[in-house]
C-alpha atoms as a PDB file:
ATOM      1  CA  UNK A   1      93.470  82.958  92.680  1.00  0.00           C
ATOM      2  CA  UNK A   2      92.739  79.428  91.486  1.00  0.00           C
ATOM      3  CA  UNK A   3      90.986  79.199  88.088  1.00  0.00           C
ATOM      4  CA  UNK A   4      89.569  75.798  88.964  1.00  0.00           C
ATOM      5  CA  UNK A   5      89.352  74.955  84.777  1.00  0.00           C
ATOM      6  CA  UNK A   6      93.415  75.475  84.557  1.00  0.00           C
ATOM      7  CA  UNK A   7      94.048  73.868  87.895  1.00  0.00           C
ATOM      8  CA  UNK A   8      95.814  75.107  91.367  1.00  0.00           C
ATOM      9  CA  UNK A   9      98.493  77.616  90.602  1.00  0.00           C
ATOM     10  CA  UNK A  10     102.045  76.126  91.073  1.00  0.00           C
ATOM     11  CA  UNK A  11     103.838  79.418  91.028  1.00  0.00           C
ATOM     12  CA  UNK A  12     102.822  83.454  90.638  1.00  0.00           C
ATOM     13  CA  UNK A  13     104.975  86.453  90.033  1.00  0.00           C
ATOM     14  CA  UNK A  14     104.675  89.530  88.745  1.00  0.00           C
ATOM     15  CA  UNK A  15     107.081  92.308  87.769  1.00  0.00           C
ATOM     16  CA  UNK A  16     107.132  95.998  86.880  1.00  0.00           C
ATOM     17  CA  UNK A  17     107.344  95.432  83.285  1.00  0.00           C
ATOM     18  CA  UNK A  18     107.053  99.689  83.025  1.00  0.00           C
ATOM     19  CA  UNK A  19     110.716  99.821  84.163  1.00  0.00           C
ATOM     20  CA  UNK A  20     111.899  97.982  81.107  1.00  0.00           C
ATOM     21  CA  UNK A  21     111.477 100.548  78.968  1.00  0.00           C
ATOM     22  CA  UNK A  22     113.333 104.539  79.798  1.00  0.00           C
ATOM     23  CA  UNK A  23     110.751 107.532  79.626  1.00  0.00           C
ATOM     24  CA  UNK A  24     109.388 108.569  76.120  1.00  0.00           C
ATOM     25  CA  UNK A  25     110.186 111.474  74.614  1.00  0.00           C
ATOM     26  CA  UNK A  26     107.211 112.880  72.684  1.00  0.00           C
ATOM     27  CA  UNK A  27     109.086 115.932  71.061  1.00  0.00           C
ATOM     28  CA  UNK A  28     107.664 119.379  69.519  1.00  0.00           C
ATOM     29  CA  UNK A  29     104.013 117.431  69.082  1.00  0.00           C
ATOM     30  CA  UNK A  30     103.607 116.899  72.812  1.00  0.00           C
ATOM     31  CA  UNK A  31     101.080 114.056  73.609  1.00  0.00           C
ATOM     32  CA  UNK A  32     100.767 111.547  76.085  1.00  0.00           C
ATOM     33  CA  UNK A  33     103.852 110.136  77.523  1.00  0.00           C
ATOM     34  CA  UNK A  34     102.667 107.291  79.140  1.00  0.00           C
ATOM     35  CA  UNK A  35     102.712 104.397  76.861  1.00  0.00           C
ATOM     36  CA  UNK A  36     100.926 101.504  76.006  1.00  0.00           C
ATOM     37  CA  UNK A  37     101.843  98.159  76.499  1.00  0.00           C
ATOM     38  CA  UNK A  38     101.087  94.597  74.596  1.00  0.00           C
ATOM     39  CA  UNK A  39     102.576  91.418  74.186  1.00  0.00           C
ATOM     40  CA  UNK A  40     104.183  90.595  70.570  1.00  0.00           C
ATOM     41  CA  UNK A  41     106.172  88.933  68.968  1.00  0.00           C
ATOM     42  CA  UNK A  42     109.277  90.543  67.431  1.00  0.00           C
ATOM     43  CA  UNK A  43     109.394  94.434  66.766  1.00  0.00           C
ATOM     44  CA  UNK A  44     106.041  94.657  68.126  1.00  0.00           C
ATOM     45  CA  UNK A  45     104.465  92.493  65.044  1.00  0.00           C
ATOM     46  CA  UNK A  46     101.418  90.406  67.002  1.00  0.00           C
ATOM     47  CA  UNK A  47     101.792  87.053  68.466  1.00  0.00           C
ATOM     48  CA  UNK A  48     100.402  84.204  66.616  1.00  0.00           C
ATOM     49  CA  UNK A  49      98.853  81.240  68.041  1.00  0.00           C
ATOM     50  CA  UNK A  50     100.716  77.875  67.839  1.00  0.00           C
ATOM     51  CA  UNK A  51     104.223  79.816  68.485  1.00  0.00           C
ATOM     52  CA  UNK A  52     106.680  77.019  69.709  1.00  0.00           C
ATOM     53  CA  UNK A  53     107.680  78.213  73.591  1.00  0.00           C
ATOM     54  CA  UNK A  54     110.888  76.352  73.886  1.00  0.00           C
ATOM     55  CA  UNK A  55     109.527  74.697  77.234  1.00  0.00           C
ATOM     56  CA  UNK A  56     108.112  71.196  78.100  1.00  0.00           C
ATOM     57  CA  UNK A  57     105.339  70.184  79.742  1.00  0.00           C
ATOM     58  CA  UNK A  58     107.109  67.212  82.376  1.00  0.00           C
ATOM     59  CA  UNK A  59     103.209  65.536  83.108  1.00  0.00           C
ATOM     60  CA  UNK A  60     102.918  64.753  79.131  1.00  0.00           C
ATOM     61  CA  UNK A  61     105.924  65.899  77.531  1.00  0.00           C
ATOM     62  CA  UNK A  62     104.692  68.236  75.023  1.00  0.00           C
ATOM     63  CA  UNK A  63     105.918  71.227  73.506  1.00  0.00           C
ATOM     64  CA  UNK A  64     104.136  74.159  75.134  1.00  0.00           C
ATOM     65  CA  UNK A  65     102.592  76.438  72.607  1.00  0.00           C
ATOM     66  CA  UNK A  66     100.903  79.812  72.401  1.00  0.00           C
ATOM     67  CA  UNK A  67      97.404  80.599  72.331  1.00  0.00           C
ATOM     68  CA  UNK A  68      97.051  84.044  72.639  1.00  0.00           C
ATOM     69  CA  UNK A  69      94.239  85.884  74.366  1.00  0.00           C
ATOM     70  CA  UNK A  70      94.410  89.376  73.570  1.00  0.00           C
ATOM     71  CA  UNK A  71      97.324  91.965  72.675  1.00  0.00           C
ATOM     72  CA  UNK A  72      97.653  91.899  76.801  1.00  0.00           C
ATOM     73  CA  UNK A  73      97.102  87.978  77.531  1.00  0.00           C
ATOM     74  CA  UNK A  74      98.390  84.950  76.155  1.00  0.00           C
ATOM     75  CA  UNK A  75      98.685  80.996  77.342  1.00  0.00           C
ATOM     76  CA  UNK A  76     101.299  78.536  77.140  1.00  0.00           C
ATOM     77  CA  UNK A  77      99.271  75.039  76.223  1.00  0.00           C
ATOM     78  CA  UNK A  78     100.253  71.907  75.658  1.00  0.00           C
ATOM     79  CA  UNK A  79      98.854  70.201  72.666  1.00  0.00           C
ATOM     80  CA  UNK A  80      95.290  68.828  74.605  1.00  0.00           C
ATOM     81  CA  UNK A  81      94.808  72.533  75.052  1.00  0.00           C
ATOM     82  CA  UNK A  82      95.313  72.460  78.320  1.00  0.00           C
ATOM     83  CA  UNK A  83      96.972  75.769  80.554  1.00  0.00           C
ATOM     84  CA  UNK A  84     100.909  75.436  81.130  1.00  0.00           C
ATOM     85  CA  UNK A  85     101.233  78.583  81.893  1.00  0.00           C
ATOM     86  CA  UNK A  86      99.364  82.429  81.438  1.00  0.00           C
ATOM     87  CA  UNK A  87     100.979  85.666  80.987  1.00  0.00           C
ATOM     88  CA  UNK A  88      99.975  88.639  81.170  1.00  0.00           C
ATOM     89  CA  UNK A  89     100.539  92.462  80.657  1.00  0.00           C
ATOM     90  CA  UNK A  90      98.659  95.901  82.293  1.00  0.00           C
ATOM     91  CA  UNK A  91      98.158  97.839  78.707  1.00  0.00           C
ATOM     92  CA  UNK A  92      98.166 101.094  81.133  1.00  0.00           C
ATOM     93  CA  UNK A  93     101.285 100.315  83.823  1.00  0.00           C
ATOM     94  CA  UNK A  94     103.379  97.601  81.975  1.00  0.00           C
ATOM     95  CA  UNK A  95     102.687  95.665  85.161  1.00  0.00           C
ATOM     96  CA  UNK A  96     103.574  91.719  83.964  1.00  0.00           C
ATOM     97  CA  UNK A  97     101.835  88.661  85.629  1.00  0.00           C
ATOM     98  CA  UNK A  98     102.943  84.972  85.052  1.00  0.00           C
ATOM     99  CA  UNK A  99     101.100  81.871  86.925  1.00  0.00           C
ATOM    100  CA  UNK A 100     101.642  78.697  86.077  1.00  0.00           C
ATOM    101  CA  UNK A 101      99.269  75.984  86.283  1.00  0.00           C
ATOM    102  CA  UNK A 102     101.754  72.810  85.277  1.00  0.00           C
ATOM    103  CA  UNK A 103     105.771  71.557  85.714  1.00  0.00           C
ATOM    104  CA  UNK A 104     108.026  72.128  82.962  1.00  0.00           C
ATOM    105  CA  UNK A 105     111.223  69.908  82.357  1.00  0.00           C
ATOM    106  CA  UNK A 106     113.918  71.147  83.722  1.00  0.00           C
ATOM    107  CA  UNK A 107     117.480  70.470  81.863  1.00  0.00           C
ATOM    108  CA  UNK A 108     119.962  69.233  84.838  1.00  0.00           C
ATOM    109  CA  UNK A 109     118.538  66.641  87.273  1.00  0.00           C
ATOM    110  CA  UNK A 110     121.510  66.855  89.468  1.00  0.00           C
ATOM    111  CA  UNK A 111     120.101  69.972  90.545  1.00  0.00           C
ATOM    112  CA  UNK A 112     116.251  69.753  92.531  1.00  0.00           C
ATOM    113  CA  UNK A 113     116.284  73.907  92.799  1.00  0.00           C
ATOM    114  CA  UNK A 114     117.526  74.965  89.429  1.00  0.00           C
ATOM    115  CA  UNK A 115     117.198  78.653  90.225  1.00  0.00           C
ATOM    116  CA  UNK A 116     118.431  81.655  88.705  1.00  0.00           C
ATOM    117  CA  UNK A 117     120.168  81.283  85.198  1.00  0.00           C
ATOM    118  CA  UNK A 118     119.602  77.240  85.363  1.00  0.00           C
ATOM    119  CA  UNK A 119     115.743  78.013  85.220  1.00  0.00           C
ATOM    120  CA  UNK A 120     114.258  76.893  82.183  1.00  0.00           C
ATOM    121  CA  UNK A 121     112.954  80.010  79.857  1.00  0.00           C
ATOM    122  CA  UNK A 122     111.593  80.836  76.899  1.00  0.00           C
ATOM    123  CA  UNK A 123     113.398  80.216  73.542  1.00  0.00           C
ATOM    124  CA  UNK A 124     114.135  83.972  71.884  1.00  0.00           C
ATOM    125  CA  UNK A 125     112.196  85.938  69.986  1.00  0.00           C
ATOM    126  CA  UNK A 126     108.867  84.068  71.207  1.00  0.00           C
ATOM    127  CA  UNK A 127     107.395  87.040  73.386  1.00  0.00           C
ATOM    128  CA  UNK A 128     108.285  90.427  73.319  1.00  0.00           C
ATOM    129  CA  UNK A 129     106.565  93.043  76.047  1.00  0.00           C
ATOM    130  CA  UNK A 130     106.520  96.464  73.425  1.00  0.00           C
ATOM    131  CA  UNK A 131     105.714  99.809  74.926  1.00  0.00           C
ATOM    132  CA  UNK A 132     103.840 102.006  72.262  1.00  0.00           C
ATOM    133  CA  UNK A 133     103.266 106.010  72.536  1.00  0.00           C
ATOM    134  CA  UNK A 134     101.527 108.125  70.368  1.00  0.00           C
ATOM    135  CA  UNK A 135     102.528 112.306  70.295  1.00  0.00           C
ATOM    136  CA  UNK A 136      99.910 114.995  69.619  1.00  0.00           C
ATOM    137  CA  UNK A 137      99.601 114.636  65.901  1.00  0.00           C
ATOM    138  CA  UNK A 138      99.383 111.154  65.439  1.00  0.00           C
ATOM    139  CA  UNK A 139     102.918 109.652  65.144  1.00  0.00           C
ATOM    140  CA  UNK A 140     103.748 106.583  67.375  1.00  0.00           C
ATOM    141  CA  UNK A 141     107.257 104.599  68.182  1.00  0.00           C
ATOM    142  CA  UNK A 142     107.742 101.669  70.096  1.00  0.00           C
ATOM    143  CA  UNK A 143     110.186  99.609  71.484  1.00  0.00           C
ATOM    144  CA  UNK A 144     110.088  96.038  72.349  1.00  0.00           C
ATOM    145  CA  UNK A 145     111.850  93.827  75.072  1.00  0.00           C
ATOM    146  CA  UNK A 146     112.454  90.085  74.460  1.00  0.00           C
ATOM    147  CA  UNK A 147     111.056  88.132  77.780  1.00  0.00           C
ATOM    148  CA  UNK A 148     113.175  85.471  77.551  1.00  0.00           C
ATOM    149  CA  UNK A 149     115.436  87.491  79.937  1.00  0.00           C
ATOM    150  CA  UNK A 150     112.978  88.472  81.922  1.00  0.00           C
ATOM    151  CA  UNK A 151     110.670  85.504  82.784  1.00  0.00           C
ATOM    152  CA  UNK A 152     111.470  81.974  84.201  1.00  0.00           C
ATOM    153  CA  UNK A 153     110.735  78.631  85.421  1.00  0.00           C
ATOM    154  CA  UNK A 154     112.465  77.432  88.464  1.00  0.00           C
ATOM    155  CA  UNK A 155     112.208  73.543  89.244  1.00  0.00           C
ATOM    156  CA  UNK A 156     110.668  72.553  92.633  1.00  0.00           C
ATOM    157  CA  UNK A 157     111.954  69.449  93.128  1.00  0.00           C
ATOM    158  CA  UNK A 158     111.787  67.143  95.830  1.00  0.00           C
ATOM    159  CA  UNK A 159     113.020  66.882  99.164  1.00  0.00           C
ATOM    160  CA  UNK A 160     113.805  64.404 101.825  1.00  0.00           C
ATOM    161  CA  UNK A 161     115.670  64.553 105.388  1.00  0.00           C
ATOM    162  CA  UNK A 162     116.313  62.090 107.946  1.00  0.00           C
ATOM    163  CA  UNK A 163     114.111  61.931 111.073  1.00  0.00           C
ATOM    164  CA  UNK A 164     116.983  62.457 113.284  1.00  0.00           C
ATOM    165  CA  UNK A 165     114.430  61.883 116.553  1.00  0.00           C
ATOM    166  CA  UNK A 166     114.217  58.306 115.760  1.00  0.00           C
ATOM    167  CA  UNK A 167     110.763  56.551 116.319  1.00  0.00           C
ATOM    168  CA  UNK A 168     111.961  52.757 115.071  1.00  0.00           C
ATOM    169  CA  UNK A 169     113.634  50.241 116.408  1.00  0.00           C
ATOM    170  CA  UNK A 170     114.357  46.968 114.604  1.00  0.00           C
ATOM    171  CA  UNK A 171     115.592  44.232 117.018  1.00  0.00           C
ATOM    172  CA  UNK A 172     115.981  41.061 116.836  1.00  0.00           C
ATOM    173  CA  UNK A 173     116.568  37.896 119.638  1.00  0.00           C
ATOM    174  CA  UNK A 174     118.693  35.328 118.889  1.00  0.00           C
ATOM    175  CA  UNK A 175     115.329  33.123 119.962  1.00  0.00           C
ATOM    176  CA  UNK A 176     112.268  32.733 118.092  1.00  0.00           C
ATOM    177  CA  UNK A 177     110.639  30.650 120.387  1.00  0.00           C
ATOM    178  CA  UNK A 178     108.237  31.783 123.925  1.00  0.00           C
ATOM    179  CA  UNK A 179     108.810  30.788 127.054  1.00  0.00           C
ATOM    180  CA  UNK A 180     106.957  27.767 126.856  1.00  0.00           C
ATOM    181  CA  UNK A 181     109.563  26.754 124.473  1.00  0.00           C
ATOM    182  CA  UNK A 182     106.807  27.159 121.305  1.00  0.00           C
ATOM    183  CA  UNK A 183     107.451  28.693 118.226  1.00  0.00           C
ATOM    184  CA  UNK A 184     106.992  32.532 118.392  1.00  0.00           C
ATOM    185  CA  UNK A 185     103.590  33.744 116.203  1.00  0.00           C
ATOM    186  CA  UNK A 186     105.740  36.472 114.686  1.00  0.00           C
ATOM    187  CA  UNK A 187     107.923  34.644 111.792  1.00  0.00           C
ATOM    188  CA  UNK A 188     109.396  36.234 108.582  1.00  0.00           C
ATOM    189  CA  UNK A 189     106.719  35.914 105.485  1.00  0.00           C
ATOM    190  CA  UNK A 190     109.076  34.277 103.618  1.00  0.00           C
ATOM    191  CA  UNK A 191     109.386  31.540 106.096  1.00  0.00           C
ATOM    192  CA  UNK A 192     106.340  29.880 105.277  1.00  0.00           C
END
């Protein structure tokens, strides 16, 4: 849905961000299995606000930074504050959501799609999803996925075809005069 402070949403997707990650093994101390998920920066180490993005916002052409949330939310901004972009992750099913609320530049304007590996995406080491489990005594491990693989911006450039079922016609008589031999009403602007 619309958050009508950030704007319409231009885009929405969200992943399985769960099957990043292979199933923990929580050896002779048993405990839960089903990890925990956040999003951080490198080896699970917490975000901090202001991180650099690596995108640009095309309406002002700003960097777009971080301003994070929570451990499971954080924004891409551009530097009025305003909502780029929002990610976030289910702590409990990994599940990751990404809406954005403003264009990015996009690096090669002979293409108006720029899908797949010519999407724009995040510089490395900006935001990490980490899965974190804890066995029955205490101990925890994580691993962490860089989301720069994993996330991108597509362009949605424009679009124009011909009308093929043609509704003009642009004629002209070698006459500009009526029948009464008077000069027609309908001259050229420029011939006054």
């Amino acid at each position: 849905t619309d958050n009508l402070a950030w704007g319409a949403v231009l885009g929405y997707a969200s992943a399985a961000g769960g099957n990043l990650f292979a199933a923990a093994d929580m050896g002779s101390d048993g405990g839960d299995a089903d990890p925990a998920y956040s999003l951080t920066s490198a080896d699970g180490e917490p975000l901090e606000d202001g991180a650099v993005s690596g995108l640009i916002e095309t309406a002002t052409g700003d960097s777009v930074i971080l301003d994070v949330i929570s451990a499971t939310e954080v924004h891409g901004v551009n530097s009025d504050g305003d909502v780029v972009f929002v990610l976030k992750v289910n702590a409990a099913t990994g599940e990751l959501e990404l809406a954005q609320y403003s264009a990015v530049q996009h690096n090669d304007s002979s293409d108006h799609d720029e899908p797949g590996l010519s999407s724009e995406i995040l510089d490395a080491g900006v935001v990490f999803v980490t899965a974190t489990v804890a066995d029955g005594d205490g101990d925890s491990a994580h691993a962490s996925v860089d989301l720069r693989d994993v996330m991108a911006f597509e362009d949605d450039g424009p679009t124009i075809e011909a009308n093929l079922e043609r509704q003009v016609e642009l004629r002209v008589d070698e006459t500009v005069r009526d029948e009464d031999g008077d000069e027609d009403a309908v001259l050229p602007a420029w011939t006054d």
